[in-house]
Protein backbone atom coordinates (compact mmCIF):
# COMPACT_ATOMS: atom_id res chain seq x y z
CA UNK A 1 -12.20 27.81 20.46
CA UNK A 2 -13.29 25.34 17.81
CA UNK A 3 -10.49 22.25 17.10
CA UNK A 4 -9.74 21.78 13.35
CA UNK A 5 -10.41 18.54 11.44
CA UNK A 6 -7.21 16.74 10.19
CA UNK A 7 -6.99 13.77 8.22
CA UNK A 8 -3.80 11.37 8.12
CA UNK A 9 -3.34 7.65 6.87
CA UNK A 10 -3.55 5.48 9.79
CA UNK A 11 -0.15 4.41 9.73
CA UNK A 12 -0.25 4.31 13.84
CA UNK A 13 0.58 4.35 16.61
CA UNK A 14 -2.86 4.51 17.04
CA UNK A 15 -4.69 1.80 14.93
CA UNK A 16 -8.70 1.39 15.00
CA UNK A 17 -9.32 -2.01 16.06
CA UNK A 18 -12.58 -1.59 16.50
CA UNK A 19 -15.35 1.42 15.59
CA UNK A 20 -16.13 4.33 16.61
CA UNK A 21 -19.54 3.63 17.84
CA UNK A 22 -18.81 4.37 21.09
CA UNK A 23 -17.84 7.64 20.29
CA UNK A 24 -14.35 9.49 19.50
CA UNK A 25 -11.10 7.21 20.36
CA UNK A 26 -7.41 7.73 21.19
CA UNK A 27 -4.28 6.10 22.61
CA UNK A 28 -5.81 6.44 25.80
CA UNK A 29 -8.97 4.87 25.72
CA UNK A 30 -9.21 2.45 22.78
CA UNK A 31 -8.55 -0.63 25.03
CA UNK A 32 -11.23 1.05 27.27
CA UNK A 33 -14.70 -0.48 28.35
CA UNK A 34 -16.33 -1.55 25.35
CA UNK A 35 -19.41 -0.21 24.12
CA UNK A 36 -21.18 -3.57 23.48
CA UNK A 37 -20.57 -6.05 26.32
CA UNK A 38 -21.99 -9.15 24.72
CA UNK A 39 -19.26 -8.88 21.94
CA UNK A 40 -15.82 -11.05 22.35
CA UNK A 41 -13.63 -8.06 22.64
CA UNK A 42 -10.04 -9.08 23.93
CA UNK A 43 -10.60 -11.85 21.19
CA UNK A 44 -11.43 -9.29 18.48
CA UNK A 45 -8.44 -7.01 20.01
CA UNK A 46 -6.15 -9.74 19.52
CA UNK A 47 -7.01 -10.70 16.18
CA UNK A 48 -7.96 -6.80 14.49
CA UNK A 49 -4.31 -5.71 15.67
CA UNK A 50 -2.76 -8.55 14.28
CA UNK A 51 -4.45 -7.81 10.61
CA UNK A 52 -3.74 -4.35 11.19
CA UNK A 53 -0.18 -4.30 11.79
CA UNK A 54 0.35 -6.59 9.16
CA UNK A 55 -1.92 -4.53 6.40
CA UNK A 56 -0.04 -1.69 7.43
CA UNK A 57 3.19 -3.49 6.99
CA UNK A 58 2.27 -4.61 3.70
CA UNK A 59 0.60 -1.53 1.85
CA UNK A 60 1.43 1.91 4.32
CA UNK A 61 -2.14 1.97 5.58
CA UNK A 62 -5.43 0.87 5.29
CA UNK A 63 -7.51 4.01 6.51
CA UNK A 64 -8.20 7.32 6.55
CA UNK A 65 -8.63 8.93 10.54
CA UNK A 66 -10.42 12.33 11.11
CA UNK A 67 -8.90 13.72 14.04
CA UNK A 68 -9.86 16.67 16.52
CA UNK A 69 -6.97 17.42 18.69
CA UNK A 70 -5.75 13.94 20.16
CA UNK A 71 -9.18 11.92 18.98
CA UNK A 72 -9.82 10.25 16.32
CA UNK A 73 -13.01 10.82 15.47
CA UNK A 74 -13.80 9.45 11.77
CA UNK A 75 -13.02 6.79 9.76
CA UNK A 76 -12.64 5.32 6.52
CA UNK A 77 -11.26 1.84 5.66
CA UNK A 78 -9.53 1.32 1.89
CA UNK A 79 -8.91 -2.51 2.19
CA UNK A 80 -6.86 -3.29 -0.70
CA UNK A 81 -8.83 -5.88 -3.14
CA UNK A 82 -6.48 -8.64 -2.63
CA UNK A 83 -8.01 -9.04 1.01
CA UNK A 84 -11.51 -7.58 0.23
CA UNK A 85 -11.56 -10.97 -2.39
CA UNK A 86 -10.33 -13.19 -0.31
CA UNK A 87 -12.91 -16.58 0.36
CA UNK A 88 -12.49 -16.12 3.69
CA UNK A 89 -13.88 -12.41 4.05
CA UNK A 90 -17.30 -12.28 5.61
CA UNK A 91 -18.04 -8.81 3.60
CA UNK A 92 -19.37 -5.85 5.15
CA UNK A 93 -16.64 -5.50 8.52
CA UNK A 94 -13.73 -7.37 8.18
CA UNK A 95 -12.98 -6.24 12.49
CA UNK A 96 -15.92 -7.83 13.34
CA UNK A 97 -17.01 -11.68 13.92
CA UNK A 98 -20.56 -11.11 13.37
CA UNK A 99 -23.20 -11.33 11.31
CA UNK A 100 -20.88 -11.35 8.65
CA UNK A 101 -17.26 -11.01 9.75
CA UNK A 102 -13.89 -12.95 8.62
CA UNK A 103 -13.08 -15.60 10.00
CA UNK A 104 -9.66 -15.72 12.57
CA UNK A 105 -7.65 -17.66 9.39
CA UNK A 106 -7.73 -14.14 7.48
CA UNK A 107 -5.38 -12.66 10.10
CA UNK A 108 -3.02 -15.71 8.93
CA UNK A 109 -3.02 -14.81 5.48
CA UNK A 110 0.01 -13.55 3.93
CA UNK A 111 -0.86 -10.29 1.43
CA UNK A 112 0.62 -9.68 -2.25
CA UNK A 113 2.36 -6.45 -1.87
CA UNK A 114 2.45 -2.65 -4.28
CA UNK A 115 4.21 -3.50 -7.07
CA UNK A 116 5.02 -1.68 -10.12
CA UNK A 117 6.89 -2.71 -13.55
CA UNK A 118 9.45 -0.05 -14.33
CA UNK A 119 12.19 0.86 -17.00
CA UNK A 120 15.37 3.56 -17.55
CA UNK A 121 14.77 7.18 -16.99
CA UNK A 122 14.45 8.40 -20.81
CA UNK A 123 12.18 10.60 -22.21
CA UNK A 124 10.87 8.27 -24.83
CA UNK A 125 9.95 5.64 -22.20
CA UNK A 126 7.43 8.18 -20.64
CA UNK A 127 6.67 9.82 -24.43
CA UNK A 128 5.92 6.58 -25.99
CA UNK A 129 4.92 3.39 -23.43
CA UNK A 130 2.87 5.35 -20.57
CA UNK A 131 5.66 3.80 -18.04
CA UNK A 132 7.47 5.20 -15.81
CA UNK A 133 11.25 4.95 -15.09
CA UNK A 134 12.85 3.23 -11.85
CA UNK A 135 13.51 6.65 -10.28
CA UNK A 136 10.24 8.39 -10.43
CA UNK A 137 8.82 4.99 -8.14
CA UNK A 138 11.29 5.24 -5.96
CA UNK A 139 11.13 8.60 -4.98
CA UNK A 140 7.62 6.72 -3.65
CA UNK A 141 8.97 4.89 -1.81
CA UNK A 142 9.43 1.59 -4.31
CA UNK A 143 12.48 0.20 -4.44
CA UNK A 144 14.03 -2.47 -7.06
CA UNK A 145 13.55 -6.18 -6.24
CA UNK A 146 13.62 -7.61 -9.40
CA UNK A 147 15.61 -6.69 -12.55
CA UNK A 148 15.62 -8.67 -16.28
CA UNK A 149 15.85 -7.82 -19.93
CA UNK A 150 12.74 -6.65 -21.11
CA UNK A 151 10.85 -9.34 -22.94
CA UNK A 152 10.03 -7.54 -26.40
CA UNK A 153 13.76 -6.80 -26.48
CA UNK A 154 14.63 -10.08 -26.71
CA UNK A 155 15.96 -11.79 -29.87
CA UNK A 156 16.11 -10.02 -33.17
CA UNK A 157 13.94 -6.94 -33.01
CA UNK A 158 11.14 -5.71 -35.66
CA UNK A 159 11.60 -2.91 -37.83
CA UNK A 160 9.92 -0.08 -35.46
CA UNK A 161 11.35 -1.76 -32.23
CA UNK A 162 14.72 -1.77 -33.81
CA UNK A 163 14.18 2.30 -34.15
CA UNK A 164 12.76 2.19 -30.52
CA UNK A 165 15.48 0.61 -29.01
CA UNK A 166 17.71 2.93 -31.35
CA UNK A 167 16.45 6.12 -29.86
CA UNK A 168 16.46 4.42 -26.40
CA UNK A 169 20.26 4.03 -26.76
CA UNK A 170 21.12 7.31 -28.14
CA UNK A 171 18.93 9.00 -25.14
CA UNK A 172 21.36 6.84 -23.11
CA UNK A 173 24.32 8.09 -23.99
CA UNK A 174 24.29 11.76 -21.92
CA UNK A 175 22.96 10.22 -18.56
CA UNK A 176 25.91 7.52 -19.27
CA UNK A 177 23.42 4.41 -18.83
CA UNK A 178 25.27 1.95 -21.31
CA UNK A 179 23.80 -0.20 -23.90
CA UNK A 180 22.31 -3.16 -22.51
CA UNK A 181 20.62 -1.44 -19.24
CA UNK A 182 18.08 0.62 -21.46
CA UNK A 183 16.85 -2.85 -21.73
CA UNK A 184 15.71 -3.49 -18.47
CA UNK A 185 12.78 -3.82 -16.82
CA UNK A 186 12.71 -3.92 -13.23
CA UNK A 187 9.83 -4.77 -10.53
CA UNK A 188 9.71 -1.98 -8.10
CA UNK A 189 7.50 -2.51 -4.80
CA UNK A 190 6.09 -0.35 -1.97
CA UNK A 191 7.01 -0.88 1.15
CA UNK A 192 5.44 1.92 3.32
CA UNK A 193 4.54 0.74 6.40
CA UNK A 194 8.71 1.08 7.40
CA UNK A 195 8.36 4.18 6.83
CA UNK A 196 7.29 7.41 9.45
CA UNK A 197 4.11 7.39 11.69
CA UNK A 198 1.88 10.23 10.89
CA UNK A 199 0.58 12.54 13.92
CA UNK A 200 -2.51 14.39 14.44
């Protein structure tokens, strides 16, 4: 009987600390005899799950796992760019400490997290500026940690603003949103790695 392929985020609780090498790895034998005895694994362990965990804190997940049953058995890493830039990465494997690994400062580092600039829910907001509106991020996941007045709505508007904010205002009025909050802008961010473990 032949095992079908998934593919999930790795989100845990099983996170790749190190290749797969060795061949396919699971819960059960990750922390298993290493393939490559000359390497410094309980040093890599300790510093790959630390990086890990906090990645996946940060952004949700930085890999994709191909699983068979229980194993994972492929892998792809999606590093976001603010670690994949940072001096201290060594470039091609950030797990591993040589030839060209990171150095054990990069598990100290503390990462920018997803954010998004957002506005009302209105029509015109998605018609005419290409953003989106608070609630469409945070049925993502996103939630509001920032809120202000909108920058180009401040002072005495131009002409075609003036109509802009016009419309914005009269759109306003059946949702029930008053006046001054179709002139905010909020910063919405991403914080998936509370969220649920996905399972082979």
């Amino acid at each position: 009987m032949t095992i079908p392929i998934t593919y999930t985020p790795m989100t845990g609780p099983l996170l790749l600390w190190r290749c797969l090498h060795g061949g396919p790895l699971s819960l059960e034998n990750v922390d298993g005899p290493p393939p490559d005895p000359r390497m410094p694994w309980e040093a890599l362990r300790a510093r790959n799950l630390l990086l890990l965990e906090k990645l996946t804190r940060t952004y949700g997940a930085c890999a994709m796992l191909a699983w068979e049953g229980d194993l994972a058995v492929g892998m792809l890493r999606f590093y976001p760019k603010a670690v994949a830039t940072l001096p201290v990465m060594g470039g091609l494997c950030l797990q591993q400490a040589y030839p060209a690994g990171s150095s054990e400062v990069l598990a100290t580092y503390e990462f920018a997290p997803l954010e998004a600039p957002a506005y009302v829910d209105l029509p015109i907001i998605y018609a005419f500026t290409g953003q989106a509106g608070a609630r469409f991020w945070e049925r993502l996941g996103y939630r509001v940690v920032e809120g202000g007045v909108e920058p180009a709505f401040q002072g005495e508007p131009q002409v075609e603003l003036a109509a802009f904010l016009g419309t914005l205002r009269r759109e306003a009025e059946e949702p029930g949103i008053d006046s001054e909050g179709v002139t905010r802008r909020y910063t919405m961010r991403l914080e998936l790695g509370r969220g649920e473990h996905w399972t082979s």
